[in-house]
C-alpha atoms as a PDB file:
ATOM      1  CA  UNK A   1      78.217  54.784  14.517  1.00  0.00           C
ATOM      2  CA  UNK A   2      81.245  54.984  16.519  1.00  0.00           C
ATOM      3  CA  UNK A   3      84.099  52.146  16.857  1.00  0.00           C
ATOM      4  CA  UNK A   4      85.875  51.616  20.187  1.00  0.00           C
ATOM      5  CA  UNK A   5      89.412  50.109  20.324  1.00  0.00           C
ATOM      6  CA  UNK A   6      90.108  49.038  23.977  1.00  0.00           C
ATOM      7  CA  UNK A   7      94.072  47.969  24.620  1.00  0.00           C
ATOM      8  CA  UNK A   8      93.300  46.674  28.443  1.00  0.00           C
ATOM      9  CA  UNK A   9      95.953  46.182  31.108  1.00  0.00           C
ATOM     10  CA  UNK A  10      95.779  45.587  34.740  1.00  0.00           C
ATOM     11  CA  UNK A  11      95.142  48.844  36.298  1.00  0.00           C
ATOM     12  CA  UNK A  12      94.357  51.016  32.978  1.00  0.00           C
ATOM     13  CA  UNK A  13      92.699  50.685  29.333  1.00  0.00           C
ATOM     14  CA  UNK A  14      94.061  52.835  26.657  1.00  0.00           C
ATOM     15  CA  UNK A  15      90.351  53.422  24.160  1.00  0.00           C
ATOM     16  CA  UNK A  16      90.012  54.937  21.056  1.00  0.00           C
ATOM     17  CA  UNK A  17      87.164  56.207  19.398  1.00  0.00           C
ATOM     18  CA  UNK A  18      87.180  56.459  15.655  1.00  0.00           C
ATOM     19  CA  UNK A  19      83.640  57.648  13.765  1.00  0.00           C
ATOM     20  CA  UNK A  20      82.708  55.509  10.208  1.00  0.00           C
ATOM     21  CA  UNK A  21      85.160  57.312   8.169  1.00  0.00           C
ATOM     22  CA  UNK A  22      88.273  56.392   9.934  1.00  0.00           C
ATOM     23  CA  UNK A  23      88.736  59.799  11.800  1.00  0.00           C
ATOM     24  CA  UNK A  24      89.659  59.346  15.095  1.00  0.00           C
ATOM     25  CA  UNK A  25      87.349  61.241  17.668  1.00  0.00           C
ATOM     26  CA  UNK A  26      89.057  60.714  20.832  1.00  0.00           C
ATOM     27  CA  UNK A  27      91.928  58.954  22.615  1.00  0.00           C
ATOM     28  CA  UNK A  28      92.214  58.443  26.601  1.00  0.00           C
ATOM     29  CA  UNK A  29      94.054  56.706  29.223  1.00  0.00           C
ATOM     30  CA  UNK A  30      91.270  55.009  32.087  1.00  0.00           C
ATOM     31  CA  UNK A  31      92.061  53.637  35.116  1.00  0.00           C
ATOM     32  CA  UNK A  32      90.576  50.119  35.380  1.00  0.00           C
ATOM     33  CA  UNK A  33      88.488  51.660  38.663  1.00  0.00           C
ATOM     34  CA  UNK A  34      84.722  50.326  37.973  1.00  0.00           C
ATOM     35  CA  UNK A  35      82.854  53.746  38.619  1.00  0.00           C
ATOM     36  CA  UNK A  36      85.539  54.940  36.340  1.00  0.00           C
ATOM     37  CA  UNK A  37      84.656  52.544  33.521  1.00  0.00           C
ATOM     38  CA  UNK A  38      80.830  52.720  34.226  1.00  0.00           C
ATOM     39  CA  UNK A  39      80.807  56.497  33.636  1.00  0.00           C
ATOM     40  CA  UNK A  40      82.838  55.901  30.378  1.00  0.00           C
ATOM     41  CA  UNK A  41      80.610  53.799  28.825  1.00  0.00           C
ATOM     42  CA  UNK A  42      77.473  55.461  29.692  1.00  0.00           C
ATOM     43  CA  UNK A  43      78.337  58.417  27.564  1.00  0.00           C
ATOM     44  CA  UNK A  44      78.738  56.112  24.639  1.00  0.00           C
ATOM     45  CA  UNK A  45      75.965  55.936  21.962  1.00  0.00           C
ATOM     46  CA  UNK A  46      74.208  52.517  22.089  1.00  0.00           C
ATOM     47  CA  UNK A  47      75.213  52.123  18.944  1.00  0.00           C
ATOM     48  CA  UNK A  48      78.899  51.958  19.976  1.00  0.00           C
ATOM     49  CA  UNK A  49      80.845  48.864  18.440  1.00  0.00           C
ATOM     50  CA  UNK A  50      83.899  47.789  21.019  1.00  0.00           C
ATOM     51  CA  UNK A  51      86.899  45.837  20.461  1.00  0.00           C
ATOM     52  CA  UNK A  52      88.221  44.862  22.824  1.00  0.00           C
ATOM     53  CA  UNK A  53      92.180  42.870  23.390  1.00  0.00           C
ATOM     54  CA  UNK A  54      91.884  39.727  24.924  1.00  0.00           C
ATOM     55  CA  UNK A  55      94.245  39.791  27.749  1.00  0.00           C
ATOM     56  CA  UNK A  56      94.103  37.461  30.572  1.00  0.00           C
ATOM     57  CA  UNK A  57      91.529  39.978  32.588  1.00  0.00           C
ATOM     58  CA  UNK A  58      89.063  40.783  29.494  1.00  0.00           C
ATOM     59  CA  UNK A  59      85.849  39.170  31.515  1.00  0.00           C
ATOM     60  CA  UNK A  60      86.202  42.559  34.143  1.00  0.00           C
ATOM     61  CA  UNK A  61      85.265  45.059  30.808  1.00  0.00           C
ATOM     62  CA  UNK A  62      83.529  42.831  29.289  1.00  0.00           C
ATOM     63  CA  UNK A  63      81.189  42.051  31.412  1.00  0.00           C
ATOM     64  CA  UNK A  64      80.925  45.922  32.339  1.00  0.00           C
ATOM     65  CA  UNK A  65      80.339  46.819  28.746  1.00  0.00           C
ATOM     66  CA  UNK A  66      77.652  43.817  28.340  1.00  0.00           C
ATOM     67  CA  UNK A  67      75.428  45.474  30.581  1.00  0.00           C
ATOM     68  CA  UNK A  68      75.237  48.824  28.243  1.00  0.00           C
ATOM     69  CA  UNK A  69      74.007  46.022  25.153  1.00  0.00           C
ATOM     70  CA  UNK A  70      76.983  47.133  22.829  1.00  0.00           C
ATOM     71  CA  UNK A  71      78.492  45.402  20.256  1.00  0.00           C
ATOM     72  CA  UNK A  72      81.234  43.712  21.464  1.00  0.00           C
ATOM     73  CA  UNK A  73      84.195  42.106  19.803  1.00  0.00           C
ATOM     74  CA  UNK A  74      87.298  39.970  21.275  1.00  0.00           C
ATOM     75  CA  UNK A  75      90.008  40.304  19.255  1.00  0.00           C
ATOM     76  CA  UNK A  76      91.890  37.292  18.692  1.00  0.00           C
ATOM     77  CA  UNK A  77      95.493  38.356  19.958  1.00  0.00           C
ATOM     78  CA  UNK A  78      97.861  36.095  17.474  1.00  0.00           C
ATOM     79  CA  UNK A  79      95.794  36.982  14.485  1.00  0.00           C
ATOM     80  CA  UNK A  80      95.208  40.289  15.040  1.00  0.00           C
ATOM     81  CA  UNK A  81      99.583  40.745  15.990  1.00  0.00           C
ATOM     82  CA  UNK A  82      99.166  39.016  12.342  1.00  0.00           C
ATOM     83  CA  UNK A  83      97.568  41.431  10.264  1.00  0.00           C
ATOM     84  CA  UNK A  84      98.504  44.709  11.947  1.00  0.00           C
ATOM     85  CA  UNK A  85     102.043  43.445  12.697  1.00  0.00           C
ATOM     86  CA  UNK A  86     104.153  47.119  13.350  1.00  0.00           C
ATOM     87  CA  UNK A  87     108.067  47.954  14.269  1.00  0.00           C
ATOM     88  CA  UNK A  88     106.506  49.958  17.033  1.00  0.00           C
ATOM     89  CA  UNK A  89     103.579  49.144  19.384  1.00  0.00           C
ATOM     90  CA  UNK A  90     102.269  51.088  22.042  1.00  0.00           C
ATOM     91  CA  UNK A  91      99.444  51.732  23.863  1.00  0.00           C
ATOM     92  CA  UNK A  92      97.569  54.572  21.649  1.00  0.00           C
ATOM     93  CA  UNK A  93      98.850  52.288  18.633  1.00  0.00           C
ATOM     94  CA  UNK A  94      97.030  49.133  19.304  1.00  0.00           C
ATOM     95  CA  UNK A  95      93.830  50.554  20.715  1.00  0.00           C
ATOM     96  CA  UNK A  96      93.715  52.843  17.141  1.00  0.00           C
ATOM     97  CA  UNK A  97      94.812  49.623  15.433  1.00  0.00           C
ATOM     98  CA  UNK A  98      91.969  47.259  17.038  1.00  0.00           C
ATOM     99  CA  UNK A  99      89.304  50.768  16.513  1.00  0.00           C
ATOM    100  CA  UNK A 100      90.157  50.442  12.601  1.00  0.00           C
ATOM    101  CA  UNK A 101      90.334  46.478  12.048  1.00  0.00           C
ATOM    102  CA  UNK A 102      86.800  46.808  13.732  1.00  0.00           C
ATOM    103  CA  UNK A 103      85.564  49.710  11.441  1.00  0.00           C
ATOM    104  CA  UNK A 104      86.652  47.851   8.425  1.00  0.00           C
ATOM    105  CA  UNK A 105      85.157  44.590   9.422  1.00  0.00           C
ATOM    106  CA  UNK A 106      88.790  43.002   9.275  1.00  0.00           C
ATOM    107  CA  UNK A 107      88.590  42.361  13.383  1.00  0.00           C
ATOM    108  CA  UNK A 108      89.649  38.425  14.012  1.00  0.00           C
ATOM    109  CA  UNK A 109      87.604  37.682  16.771  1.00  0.00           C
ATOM    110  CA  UNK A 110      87.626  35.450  19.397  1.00  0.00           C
ATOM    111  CA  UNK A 111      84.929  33.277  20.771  1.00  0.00           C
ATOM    112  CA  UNK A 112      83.042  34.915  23.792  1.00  0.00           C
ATOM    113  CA  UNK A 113      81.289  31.833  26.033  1.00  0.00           C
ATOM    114  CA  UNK A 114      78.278  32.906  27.814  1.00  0.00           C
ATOM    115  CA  UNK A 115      78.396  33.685  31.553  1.00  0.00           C
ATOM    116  CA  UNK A 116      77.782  30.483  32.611  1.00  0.00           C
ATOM    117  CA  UNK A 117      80.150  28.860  30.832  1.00  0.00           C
ATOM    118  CA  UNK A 118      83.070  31.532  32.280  1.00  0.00           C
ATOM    119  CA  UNK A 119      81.973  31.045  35.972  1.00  0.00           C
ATOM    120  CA  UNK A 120      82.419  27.157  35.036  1.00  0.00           C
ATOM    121  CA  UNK A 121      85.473  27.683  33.511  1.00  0.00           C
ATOM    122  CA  UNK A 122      86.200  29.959  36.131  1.00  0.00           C
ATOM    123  CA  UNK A 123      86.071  27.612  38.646  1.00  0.00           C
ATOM    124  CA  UNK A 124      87.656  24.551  36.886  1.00  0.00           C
ATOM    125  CA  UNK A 125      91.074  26.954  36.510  1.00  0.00           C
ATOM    126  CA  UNK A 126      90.834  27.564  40.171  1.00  0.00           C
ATOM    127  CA  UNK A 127      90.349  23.807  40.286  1.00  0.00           C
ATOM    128  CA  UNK A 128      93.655  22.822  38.836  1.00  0.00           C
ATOM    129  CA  UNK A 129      95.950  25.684  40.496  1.00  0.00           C
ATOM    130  CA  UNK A 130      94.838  24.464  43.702  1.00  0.00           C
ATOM    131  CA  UNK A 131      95.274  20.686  42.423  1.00  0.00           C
ATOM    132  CA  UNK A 132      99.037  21.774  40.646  1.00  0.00           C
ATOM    133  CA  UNK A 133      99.868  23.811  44.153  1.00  0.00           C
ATOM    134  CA  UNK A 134      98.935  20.657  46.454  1.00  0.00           C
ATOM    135  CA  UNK A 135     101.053  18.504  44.143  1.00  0.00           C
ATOM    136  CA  UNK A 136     104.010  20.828  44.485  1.00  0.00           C
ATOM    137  CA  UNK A 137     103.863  20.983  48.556  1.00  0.00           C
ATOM    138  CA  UNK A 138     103.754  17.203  48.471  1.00  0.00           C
ATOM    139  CA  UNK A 139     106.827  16.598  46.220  1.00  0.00           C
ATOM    140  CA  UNK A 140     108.690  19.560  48.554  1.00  0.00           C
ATOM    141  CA  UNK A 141     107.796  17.661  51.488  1.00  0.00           C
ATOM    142  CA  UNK A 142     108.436  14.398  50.110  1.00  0.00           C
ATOM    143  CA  UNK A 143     111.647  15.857  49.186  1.00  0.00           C
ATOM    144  CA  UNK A 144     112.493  16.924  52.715  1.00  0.00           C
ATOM    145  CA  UNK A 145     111.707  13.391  53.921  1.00  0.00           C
ATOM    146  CA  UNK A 146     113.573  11.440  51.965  1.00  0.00           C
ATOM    147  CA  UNK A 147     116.652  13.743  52.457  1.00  0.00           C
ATOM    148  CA  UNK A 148     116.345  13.663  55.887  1.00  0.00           C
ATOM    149  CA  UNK A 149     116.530   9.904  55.694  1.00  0.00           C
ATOM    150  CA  UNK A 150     119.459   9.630  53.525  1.00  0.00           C
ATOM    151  CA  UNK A 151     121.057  11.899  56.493  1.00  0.00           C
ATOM    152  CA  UNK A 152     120.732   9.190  58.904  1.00  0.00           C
ATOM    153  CA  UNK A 153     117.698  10.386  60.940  1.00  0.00           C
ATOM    154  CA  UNK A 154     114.785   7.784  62.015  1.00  0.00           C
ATOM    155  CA  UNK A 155     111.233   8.715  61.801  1.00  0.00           C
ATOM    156  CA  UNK A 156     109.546   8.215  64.749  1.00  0.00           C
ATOM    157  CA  UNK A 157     106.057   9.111  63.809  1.00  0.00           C
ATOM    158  CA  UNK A 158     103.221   6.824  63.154  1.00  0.00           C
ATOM    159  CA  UNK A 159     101.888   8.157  59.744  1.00  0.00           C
ATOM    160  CA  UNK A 160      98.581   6.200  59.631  1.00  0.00           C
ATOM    161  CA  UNK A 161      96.661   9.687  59.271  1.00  0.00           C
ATOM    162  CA  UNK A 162      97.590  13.033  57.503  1.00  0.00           C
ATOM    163  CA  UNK A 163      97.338  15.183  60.606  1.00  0.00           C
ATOM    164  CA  UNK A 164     100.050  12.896  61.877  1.00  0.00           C
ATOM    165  CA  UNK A 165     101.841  13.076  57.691  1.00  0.00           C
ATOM    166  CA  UNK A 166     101.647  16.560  58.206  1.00  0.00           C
ATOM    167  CA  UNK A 167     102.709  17.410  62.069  1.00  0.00           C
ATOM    168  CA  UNK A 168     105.918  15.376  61.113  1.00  0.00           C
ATOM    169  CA  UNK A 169     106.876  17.023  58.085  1.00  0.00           C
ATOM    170  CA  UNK A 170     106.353  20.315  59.502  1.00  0.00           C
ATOM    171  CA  UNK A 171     108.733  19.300  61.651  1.00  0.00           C
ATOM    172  CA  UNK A 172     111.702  18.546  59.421  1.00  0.00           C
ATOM    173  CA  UNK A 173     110.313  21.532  56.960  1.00  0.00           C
ATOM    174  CA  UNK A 174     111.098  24.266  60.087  1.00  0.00           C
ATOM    175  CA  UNK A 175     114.026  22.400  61.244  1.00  0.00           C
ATOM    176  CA  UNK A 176     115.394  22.536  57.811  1.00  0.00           C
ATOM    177  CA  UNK A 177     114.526  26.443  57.529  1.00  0.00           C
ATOM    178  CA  UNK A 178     116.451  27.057  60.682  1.00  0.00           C
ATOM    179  CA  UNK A 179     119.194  24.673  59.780  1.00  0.00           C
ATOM    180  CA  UNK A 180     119.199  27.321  56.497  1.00  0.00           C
ATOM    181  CA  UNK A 181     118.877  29.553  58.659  1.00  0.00           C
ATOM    182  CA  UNK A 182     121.899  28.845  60.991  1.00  0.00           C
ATOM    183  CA  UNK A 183     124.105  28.093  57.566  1.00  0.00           C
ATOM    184  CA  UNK A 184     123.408  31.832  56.091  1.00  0.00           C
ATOM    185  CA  UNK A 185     124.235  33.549  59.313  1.00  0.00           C
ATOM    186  CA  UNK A 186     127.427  31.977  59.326  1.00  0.00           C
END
């Protein structure tokens, strides 16, 4: 049986493999490339048991590692800072730490919704940036409007449509840019 501790960042994981008794077998930086990855856990026995750090980006391994069946285990990051709580943390530290907690069934894990559920999720997140990001614009160009009333200008647009909303506040949105524009070059 061999336990995997996987401390995964954007562009590289940090693994360590540790047999039943504790002894670590083998460390290694891996770039986050997909062939990469693939290769890596092909060579594992199918009895491999993985923990993996869940980071904001865990789906990509996970869902990498699901297709080799292996045991798989989201750690639970405040509980698991809880119990293996160290002065120094690194890389090589956490993935040995995460290998260990697995080994010795002490792992707090996380709960791992099925595919389905992700890409729903998935697309519910997406959902509300977009929804957050459209309420931002508004506000800024609601903003720009209402200053450029309090300045004295008139609007001369008929705003019955938001082509027509959003002709006019481009409008005061680049002649405000170049009106910063004009005021930094001075």
């Amino acid at each position: 049986m061999l336990y995997v501790g996987v401390d995964f960042h954007k562009n590289y994981s940090f693994v360590t493999e540790m047999d039943k008794d504790g002894e670590v077998k083998d460390q290694q930086k891996i770039d986050n490339d997909r062939t990469i990855l693939k290769g890596y856990l092909s060579k594992l026995p199918s009895d491999t048991k993985i923990a993996l750090e869940a980071t904001c980006n865990w789906y990509y391994f996970y869902e990498l590692a699901e297709e080799y069946d292996f045991d798989i285990s989201l750690a639970h990051p405040l509980k698991t800072k809880a119990i293996a709580s160290a002065r120094l943390m690194n890389d090589k530290i956490s993935s040995t730490t995460l290998a260990h907690l697995l080994r010795a069934n002490l792992l707090p894990k996380a709960y791992i919704p099925d595919q389905e559920t992700r890409d729903i999720r998935e697309v519910l997140r997406t959902h509300a940036f977009l929804i957050s990001m459209r309420t931002r614009i508004k506000n800024s160009v609601i903003g720009v409007i209402v200053l450029s009333c309090y300045r004295g200008q008139t609007l001369k647009c008929e705003m019955s449509n938001s082509t027509s909303l959003l002709i006019f506040c481009s409008f005061f949105i680049i002649r405000s840019i170049s009106r910063a524009d004009l005021l930094t070059a001075e």
